[in-house]
PDB file of N, CA and C in Angstrom:
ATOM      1  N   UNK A   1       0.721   5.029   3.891  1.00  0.00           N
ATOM      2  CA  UNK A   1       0.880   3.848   3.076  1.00  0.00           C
ATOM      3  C   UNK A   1      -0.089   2.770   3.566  1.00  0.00           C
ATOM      4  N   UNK A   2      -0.595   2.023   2.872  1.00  0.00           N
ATOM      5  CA  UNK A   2      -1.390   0.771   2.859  1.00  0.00           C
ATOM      6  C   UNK A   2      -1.084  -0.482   2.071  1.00  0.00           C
ATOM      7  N   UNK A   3      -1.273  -1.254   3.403  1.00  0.00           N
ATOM      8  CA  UNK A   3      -0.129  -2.852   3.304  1.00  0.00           C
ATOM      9  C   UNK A   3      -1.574  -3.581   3.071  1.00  0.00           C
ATOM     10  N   UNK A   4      -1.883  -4.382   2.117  1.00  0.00           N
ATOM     11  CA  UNK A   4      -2.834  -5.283   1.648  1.00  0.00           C
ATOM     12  C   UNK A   4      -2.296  -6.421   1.927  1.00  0.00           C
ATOM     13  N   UNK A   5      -2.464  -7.107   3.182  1.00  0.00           N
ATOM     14  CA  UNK A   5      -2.059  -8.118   3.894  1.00  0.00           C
ATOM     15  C   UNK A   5      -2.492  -9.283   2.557  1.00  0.00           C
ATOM     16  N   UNK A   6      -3.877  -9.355   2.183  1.00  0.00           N
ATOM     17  CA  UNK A   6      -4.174 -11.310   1.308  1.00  0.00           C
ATOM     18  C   UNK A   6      -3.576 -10.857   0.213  1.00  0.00           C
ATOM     19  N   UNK A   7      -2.772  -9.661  -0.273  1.00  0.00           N
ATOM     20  CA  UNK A   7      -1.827  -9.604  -1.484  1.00  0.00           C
ATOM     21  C   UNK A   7      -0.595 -10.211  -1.173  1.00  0.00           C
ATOM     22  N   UNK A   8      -0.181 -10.253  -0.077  1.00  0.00           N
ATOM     23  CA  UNK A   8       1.163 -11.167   0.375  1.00  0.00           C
ATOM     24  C   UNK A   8       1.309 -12.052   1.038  1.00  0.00           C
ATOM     25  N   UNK A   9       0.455 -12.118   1.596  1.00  0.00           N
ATOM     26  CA  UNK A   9       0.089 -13.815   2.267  1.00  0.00           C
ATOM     27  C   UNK A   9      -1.731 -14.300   2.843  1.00  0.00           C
ATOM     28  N   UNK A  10      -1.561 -15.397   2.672  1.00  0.00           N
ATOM     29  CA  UNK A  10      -3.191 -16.153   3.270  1.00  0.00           C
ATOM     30  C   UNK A  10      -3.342 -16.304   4.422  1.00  0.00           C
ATOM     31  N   UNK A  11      -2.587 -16.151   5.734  1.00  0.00           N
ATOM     32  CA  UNK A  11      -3.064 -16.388   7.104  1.00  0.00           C
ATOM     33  C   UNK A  11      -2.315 -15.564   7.632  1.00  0.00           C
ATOM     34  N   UNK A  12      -2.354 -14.946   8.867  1.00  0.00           N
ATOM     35  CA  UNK A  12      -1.857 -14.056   9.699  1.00  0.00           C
ATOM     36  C   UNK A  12      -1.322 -15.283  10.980  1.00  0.00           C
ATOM     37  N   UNK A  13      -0.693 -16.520  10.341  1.00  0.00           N
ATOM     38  CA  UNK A  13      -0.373 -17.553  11.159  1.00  0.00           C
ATOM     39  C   UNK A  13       1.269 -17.773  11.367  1.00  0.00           C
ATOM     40  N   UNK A  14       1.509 -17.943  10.711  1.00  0.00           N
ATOM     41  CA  UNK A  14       2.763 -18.157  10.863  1.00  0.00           C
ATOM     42  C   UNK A  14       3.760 -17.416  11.022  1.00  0.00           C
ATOM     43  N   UNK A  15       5.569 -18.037  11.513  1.00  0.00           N
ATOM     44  CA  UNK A  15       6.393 -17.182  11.787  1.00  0.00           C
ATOM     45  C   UNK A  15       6.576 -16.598   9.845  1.00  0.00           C
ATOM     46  N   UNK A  16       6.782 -17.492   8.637  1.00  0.00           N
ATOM     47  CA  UNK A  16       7.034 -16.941   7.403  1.00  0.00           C
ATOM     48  C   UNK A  16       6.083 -15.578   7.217  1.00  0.00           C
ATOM     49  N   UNK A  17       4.733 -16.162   7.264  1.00  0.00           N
ATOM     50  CA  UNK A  17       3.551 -14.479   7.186  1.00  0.00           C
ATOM     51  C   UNK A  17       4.242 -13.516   8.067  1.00  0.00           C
ATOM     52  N   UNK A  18       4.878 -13.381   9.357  1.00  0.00           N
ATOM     53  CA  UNK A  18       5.049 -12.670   9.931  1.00  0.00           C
ATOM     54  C   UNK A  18       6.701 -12.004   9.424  1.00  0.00           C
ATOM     55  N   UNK A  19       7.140 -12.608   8.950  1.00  0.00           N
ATOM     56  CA  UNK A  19       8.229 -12.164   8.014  1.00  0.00           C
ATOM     57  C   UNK A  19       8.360 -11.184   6.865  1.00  0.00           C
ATOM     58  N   UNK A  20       7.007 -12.054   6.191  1.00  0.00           N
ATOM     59  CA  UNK A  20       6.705 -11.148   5.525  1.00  0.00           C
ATOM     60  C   UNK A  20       6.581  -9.456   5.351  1.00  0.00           C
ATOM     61  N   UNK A  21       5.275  -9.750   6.366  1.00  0.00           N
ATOM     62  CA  UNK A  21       4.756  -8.018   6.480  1.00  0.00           C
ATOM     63  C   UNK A  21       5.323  -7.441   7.773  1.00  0.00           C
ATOM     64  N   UNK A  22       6.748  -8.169   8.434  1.00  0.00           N
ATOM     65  CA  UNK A  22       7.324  -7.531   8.772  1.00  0.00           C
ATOM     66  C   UNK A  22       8.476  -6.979   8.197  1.00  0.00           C
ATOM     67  N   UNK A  23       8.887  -7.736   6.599  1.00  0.00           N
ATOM     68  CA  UNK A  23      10.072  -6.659   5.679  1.00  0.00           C
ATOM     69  C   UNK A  23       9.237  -5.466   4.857  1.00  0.00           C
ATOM     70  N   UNK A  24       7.958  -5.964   4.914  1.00  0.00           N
ATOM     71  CA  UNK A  24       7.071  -4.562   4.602  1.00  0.00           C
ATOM     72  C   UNK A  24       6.824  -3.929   5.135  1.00  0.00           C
ATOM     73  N   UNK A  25       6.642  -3.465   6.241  1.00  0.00           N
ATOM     74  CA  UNK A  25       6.774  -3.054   7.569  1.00  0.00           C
ATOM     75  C   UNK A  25       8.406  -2.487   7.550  1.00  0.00           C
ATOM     76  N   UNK A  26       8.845  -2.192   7.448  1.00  0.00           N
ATOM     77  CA  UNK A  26      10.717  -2.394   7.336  1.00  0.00           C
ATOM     78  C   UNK A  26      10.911  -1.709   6.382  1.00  0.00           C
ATOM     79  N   UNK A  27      10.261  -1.833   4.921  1.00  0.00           N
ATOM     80  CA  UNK A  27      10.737  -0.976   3.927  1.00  0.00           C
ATOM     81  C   UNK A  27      10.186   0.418   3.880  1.00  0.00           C
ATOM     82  N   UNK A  28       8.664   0.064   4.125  1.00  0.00           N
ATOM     83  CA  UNK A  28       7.963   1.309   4.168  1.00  0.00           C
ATOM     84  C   UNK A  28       8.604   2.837   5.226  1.00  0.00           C
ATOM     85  N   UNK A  29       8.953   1.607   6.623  1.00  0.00           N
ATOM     86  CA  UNK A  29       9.607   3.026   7.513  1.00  0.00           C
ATOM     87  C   UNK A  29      11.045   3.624   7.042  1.00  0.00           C
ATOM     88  N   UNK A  30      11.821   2.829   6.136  1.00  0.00           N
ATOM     89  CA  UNK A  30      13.019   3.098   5.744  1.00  0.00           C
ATOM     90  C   UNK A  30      12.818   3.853   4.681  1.00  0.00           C
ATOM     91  N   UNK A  31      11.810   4.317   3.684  1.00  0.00           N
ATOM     92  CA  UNK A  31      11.229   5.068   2.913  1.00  0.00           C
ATOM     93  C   UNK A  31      10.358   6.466   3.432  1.00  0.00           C
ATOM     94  N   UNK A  32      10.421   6.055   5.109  1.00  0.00           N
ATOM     95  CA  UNK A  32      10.306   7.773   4.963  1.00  0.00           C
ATOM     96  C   UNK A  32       8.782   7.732   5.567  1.00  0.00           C
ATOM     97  N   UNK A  33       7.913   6.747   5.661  1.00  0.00           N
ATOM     98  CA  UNK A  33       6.720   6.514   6.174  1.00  0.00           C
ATOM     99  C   UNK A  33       6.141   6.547   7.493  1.00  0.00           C
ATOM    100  N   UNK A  34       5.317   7.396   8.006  1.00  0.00           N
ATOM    101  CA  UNK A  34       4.932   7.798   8.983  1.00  0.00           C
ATOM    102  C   UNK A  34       3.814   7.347   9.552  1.00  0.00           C
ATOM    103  N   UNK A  35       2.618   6.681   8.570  1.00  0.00           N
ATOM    104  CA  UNK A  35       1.556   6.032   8.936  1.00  0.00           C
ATOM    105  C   UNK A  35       1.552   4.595   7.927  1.00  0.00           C
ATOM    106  N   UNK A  36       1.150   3.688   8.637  1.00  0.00           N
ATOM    107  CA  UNK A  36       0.996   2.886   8.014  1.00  0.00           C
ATOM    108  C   UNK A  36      -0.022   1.905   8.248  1.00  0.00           C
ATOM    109  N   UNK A  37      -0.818   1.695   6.885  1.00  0.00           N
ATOM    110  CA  UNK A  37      -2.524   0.895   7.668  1.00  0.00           C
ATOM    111  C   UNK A  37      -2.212  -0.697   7.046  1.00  0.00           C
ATOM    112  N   UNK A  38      -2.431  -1.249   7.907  1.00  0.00           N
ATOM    113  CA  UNK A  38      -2.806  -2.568   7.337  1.00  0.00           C
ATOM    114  C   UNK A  38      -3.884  -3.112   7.363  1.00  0.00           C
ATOM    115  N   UNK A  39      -4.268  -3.856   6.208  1.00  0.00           N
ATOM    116  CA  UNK A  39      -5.414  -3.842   5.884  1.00  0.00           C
ATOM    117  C   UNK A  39      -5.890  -5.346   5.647  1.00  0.00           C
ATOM    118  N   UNK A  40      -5.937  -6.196   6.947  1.00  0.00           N
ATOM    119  CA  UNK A  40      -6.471  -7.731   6.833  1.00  0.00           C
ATOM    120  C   UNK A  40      -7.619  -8.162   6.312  1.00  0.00           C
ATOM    121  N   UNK A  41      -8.027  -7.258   5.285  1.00  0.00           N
ATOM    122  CA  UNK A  41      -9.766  -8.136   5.265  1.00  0.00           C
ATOM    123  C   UNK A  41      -9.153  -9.456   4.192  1.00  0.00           C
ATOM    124  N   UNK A  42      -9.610 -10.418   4.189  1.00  0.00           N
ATOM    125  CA  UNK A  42      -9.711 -11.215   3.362  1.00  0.00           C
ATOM    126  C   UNK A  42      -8.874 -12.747   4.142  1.00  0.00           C
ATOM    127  N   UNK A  43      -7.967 -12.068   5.352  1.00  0.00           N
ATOM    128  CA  UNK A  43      -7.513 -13.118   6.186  1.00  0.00           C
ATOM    129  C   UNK A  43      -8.205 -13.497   7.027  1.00  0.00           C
ATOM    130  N   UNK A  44      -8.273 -15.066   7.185  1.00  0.00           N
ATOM    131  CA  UNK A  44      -9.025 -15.648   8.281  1.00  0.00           C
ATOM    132  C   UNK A  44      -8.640 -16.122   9.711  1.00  0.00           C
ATOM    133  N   UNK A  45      -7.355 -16.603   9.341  1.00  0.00           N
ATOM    134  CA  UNK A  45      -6.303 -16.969  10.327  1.00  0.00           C
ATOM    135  C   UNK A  45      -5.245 -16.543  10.904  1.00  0.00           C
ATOM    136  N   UNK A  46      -5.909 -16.770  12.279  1.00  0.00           N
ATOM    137  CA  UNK A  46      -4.322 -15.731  13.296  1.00  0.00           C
ATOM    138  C   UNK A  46      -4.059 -16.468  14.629  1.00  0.00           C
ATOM    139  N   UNK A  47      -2.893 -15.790  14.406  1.00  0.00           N
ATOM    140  CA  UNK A  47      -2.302 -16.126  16.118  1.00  0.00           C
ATOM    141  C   UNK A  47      -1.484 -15.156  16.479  1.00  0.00           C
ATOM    142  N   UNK A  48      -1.627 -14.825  17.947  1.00  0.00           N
ATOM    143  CA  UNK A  48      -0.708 -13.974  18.763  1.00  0.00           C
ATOM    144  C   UNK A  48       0.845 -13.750  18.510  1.00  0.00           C
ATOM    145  N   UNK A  49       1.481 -15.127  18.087  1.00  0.00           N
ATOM    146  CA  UNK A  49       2.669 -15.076  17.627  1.00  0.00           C
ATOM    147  C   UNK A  49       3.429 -14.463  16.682  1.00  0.00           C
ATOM    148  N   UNK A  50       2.389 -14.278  15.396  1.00  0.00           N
ATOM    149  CA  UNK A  50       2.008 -13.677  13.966  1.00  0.00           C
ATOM    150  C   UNK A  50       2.270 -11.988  14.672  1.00  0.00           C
ATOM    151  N   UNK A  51       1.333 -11.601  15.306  1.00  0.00           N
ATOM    152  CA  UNK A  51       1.543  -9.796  15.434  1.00  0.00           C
ATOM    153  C   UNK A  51       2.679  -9.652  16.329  1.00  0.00           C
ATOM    154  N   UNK A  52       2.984 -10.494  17.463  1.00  0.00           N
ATOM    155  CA  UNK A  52       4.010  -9.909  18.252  1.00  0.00           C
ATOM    156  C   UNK A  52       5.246 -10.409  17.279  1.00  0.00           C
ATOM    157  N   UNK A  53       5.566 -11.398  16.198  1.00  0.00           N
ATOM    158  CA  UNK A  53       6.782 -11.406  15.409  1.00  0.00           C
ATOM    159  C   UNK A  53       6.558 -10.391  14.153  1.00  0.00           C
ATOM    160  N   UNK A  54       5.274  -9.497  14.097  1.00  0.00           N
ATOM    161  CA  UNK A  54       5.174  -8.634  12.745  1.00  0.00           C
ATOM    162  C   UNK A  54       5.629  -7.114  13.054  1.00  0.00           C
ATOM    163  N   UNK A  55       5.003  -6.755  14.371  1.00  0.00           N
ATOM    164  CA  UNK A  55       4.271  -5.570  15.030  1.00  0.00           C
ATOM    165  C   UNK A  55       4.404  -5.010  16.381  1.00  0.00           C
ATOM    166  N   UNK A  56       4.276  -5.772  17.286  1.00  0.00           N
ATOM    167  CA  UNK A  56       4.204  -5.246  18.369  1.00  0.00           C
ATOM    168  C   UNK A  56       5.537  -5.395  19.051  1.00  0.00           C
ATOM    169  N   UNK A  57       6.475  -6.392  18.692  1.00  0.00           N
ATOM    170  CA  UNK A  57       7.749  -6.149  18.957  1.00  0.00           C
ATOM    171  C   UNK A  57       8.476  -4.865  18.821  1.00  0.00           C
ATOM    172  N   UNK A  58       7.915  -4.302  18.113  1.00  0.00           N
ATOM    173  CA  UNK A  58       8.315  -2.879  17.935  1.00  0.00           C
ATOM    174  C   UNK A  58       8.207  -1.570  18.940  1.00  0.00           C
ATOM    175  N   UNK A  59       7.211  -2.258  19.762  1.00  0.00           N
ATOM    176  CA  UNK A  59       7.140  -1.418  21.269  1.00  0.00           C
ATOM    177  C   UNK A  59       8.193  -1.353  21.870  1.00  0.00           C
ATOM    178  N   UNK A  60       9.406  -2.214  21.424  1.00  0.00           N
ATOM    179  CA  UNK A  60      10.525  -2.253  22.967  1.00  0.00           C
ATOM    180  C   UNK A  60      11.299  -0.877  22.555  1.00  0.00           C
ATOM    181  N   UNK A  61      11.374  -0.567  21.728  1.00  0.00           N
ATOM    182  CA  UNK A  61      11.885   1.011  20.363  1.00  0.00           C
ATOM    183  C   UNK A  61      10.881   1.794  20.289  1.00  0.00           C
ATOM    184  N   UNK A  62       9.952   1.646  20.721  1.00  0.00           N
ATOM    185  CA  UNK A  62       9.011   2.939  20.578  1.00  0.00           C
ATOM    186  C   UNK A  62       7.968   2.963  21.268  1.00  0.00           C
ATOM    187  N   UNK A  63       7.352   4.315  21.941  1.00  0.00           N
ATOM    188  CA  UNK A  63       6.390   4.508  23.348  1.00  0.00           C
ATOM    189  C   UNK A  63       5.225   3.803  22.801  1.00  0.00           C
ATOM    190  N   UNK A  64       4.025   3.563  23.301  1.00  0.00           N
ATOM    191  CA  UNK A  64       2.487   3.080  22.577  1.00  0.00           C
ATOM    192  C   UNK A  64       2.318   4.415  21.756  1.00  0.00           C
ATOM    193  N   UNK A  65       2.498   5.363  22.324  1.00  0.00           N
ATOM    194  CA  UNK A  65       1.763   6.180  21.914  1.00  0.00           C
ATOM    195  C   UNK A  65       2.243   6.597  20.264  1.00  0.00           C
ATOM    196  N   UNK A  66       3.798   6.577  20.067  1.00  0.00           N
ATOM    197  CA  UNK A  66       4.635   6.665  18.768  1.00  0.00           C
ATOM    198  C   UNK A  66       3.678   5.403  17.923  1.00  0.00           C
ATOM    199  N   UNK A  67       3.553   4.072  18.602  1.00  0.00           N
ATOM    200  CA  UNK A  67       3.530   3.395  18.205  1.00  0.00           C
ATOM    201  C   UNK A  67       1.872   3.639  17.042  1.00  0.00           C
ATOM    202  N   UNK A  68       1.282   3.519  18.186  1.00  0.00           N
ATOM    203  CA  UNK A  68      -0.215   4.177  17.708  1.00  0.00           C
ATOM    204  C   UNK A  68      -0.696   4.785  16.779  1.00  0.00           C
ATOM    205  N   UNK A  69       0.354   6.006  16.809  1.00  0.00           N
ATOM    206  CA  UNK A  69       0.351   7.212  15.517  1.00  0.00           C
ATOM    207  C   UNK A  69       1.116   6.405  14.504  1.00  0.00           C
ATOM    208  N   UNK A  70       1.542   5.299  14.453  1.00  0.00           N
ATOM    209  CA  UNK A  70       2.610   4.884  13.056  1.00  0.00           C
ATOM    210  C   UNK A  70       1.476   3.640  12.280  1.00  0.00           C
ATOM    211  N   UNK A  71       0.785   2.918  13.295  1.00  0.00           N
ATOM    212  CA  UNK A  71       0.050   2.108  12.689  1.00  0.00           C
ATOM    213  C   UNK A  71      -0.976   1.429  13.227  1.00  0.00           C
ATOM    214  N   UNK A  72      -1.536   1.438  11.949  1.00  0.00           N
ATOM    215  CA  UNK A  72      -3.296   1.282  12.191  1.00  0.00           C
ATOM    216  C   UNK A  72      -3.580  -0.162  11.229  1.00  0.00           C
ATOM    217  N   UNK A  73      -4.581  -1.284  12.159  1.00  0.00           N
ATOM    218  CA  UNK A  73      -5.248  -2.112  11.507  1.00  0.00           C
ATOM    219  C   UNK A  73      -6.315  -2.288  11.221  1.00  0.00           C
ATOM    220  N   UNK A  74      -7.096  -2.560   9.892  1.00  0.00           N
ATOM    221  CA  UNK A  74      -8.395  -2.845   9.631  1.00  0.00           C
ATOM    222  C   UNK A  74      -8.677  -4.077   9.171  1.00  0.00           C
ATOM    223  N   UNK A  75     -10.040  -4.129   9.062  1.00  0.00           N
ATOM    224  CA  UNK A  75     -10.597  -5.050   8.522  1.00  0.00           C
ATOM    225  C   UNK A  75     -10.110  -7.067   8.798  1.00  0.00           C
ATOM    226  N   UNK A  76      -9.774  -6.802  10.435  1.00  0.00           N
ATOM    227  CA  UNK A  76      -9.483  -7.725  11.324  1.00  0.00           C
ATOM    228  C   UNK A  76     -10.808  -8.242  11.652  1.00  0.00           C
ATOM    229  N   UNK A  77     -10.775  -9.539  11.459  1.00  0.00           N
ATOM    230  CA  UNK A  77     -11.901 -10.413  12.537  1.00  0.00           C
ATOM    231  C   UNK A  77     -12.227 -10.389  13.505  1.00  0.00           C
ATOM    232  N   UNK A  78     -13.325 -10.718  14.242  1.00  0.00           N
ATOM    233  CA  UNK A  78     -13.194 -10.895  16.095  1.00  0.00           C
ATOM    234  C   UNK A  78     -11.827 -11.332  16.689  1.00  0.00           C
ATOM    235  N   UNK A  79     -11.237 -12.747  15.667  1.00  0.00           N
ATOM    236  CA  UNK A  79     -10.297 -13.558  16.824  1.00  0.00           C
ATOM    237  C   UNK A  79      -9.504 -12.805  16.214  1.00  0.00           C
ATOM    238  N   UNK A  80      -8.973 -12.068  14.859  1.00  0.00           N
ATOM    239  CA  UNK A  80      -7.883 -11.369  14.558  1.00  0.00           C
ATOM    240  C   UNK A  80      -7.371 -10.186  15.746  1.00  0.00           C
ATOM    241  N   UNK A  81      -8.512  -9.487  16.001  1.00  0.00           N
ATOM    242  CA  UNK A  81      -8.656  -8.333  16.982  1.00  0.00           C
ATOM    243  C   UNK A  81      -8.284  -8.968  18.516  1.00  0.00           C
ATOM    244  N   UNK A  82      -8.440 -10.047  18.971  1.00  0.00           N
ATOM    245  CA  UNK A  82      -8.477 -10.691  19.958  1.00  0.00           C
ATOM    246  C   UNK A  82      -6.916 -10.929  20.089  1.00  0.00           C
ATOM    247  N   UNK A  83      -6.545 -11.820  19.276  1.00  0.00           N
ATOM    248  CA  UNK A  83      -5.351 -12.096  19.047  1.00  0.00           C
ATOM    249  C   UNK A  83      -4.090 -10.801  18.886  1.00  0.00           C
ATOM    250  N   UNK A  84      -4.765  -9.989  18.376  1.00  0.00           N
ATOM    251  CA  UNK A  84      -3.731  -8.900  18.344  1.00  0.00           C
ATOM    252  C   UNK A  84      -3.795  -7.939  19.764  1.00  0.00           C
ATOM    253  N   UNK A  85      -5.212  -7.630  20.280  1.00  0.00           N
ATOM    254  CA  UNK A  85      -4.691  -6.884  21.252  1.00  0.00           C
ATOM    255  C   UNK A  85      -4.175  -7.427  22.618  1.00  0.00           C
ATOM    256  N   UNK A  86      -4.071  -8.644  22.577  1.00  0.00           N
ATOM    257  CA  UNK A  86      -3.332  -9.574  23.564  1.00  0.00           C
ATOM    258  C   UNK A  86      -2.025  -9.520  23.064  1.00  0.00           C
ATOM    259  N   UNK A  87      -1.604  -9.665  22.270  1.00  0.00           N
ATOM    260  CA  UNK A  87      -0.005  -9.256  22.361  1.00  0.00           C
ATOM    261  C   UNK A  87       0.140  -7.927  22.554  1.00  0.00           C
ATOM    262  N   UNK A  88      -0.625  -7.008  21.847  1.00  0.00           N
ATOM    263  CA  UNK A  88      -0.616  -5.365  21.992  1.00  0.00           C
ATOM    264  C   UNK A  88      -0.463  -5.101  23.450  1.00  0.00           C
ATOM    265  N   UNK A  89      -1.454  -5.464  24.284  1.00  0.00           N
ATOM    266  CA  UNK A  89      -1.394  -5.517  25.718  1.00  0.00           C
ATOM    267  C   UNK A  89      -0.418  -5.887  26.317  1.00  0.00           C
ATOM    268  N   UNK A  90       0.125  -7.054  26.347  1.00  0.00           N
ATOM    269  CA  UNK A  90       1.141  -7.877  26.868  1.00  0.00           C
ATOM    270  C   UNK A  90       2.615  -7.100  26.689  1.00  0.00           C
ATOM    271  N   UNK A  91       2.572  -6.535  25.116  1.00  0.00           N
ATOM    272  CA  UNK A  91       4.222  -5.570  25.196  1.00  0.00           C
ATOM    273  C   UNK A  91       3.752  -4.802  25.711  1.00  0.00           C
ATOM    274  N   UNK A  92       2.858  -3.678  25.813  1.00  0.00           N
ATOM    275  CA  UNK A  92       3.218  -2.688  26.204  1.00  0.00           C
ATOM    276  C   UNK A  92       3.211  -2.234  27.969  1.00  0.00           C
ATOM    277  N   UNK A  93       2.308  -3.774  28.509  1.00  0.00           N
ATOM    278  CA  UNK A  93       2.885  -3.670  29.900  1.00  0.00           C
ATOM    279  C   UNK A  93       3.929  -3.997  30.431  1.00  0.00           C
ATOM    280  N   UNK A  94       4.779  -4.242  29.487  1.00  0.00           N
ATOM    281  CA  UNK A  94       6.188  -5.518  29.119  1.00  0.00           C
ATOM    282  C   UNK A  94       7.269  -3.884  29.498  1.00  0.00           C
ATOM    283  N   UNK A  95       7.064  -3.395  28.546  1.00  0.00           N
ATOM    284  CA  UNK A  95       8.187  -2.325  28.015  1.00  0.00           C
ATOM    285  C   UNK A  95       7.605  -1.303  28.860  1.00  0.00           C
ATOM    286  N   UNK A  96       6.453  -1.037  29.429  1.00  0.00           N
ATOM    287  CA  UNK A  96       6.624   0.075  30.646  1.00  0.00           C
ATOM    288  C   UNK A  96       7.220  -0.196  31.560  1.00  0.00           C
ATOM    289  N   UNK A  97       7.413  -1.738  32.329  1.00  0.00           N
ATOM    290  CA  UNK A  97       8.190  -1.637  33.358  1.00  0.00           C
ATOM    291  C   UNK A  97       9.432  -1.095  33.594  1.00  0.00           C
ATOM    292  N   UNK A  98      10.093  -0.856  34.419  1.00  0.00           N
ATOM    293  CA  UNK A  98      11.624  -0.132  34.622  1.00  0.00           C
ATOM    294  C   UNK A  98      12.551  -1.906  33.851  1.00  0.00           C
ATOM    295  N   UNK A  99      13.436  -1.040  32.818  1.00  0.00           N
ATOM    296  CA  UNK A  99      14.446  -2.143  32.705  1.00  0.00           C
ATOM    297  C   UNK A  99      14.898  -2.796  33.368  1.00  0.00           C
ATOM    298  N   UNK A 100      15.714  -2.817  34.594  1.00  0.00           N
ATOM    299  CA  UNK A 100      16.022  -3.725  36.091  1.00  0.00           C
ATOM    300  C   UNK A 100      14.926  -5.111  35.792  1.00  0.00           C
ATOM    301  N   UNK A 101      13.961  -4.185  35.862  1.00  0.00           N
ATOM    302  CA  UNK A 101      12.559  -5.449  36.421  1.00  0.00           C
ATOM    303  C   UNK A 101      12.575  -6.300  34.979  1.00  0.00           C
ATOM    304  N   UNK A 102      12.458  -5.581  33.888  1.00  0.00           N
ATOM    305  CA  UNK A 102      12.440  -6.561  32.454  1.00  0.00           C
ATOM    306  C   UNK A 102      13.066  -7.380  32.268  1.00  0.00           C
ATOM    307  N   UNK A 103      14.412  -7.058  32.861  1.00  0.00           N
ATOM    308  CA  UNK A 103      15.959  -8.104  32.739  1.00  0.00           C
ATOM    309  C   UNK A 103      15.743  -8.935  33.539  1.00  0.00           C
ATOM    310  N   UNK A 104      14.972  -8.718  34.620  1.00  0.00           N
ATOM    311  CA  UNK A 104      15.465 -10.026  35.571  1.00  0.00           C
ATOM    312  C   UNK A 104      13.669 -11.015  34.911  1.00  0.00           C
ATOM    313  N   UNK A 105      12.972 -10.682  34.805  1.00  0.00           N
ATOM    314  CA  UNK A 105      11.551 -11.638  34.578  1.00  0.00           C
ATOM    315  C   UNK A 105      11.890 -12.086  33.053  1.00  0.00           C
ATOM    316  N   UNK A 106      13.038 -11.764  32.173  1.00  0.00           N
ATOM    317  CA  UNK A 106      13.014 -11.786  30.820  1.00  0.00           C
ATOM    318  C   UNK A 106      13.945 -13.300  31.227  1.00  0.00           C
ATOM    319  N   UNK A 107      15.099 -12.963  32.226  1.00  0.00           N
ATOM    320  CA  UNK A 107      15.944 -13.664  33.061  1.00  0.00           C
ATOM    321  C   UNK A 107      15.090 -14.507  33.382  1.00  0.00           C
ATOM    322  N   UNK A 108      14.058 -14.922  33.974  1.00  0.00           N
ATOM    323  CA  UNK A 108      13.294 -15.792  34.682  1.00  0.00           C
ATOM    324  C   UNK A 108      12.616 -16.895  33.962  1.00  0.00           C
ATOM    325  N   UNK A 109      12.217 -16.357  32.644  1.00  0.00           N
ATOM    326  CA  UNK A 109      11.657 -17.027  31.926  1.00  0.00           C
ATOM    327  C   UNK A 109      12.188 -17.798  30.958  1.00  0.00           C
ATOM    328  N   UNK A 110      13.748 -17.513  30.861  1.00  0.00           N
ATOM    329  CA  UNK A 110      14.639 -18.253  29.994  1.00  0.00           C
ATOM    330  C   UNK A 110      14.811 -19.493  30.996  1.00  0.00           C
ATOM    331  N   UNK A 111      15.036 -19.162  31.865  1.00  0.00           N
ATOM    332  CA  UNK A 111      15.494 -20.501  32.855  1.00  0.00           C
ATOM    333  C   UNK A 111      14.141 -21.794  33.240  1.00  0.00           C
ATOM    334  N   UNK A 112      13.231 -21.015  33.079  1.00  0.00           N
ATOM    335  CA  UNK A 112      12.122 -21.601  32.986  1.00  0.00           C
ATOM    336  C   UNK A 112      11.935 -22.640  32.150  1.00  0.00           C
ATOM    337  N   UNK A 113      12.174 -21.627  30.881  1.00  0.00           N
ATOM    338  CA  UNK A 113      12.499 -22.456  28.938  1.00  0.00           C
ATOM    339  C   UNK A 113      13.165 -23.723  29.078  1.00  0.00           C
ATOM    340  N   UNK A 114      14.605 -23.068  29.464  1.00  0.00           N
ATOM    341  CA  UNK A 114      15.364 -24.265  29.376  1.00  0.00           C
ATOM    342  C   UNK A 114      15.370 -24.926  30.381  1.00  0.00           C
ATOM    343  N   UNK A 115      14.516 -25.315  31.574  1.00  0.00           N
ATOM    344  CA  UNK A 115      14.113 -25.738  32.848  1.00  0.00           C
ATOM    345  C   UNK A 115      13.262 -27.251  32.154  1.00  0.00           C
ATOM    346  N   UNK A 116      12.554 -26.713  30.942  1.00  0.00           N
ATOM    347  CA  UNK A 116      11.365 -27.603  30.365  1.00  0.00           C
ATOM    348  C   UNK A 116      12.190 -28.469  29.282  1.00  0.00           C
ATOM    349  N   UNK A 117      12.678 -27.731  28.791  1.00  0.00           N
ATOM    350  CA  UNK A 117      13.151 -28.049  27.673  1.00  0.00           C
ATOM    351  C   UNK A 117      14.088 -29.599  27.729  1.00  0.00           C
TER     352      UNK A 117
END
């Protein structure tokens, strides 16, 4: 299947965009879908926040490697590509660690949050 990202939204920015083509993302696998390409040409704007609330959250449920074989992006920009494989990176050194260790730095960083907050 192929998700035509500027058919459903104009920026790869926000938490709403990321809503988006993450219930598309959602329907397609609940239909039975095994690959799925998305296809950004025509978007200009991104942020890290955008793929890890669309996409890469999906690592904590599934190995890179599942992940890999399920979906593919094209026609990404420099900073699109930039932006995405920094979250790409970031989960999946996230979700290799042993759970123990996730809970307590996941632990660490809430207290942090609300430390600032």
């Amino acid at each position: 299947m192929i998700i035509q990202a500027a058919k459903h939204f104009e920026t790869a920015h926000s938490t709403e965009d990321a809503e988006i083509l993450s219930n598309l993302i959602d329907s397609a696998l609940e239909n039975g879908e095994e690959k799925i390409i998305i296809d950004f040409t025509g978007i200009e704007q991104y942020c890290s926040a955008f793929f890890r609330s669309s996409l890469t959250y999906r690592l904590k449920d599934m190995t890179h490697e599942e992940y890999d074989e399920c979906f593919q992006l094209t026609g990404l920009s420099d900073l699109g590509k930039g932006a995405y494989w920094l979250t790409y990176d970031n989960m999946v050194n996230h979700y290799s660690l042993p759970l123990h260790v996730r809970l307590e730095l996941e632990k660490e960083l809430e207290e942090m949050v609300e430390e600032y907050l």
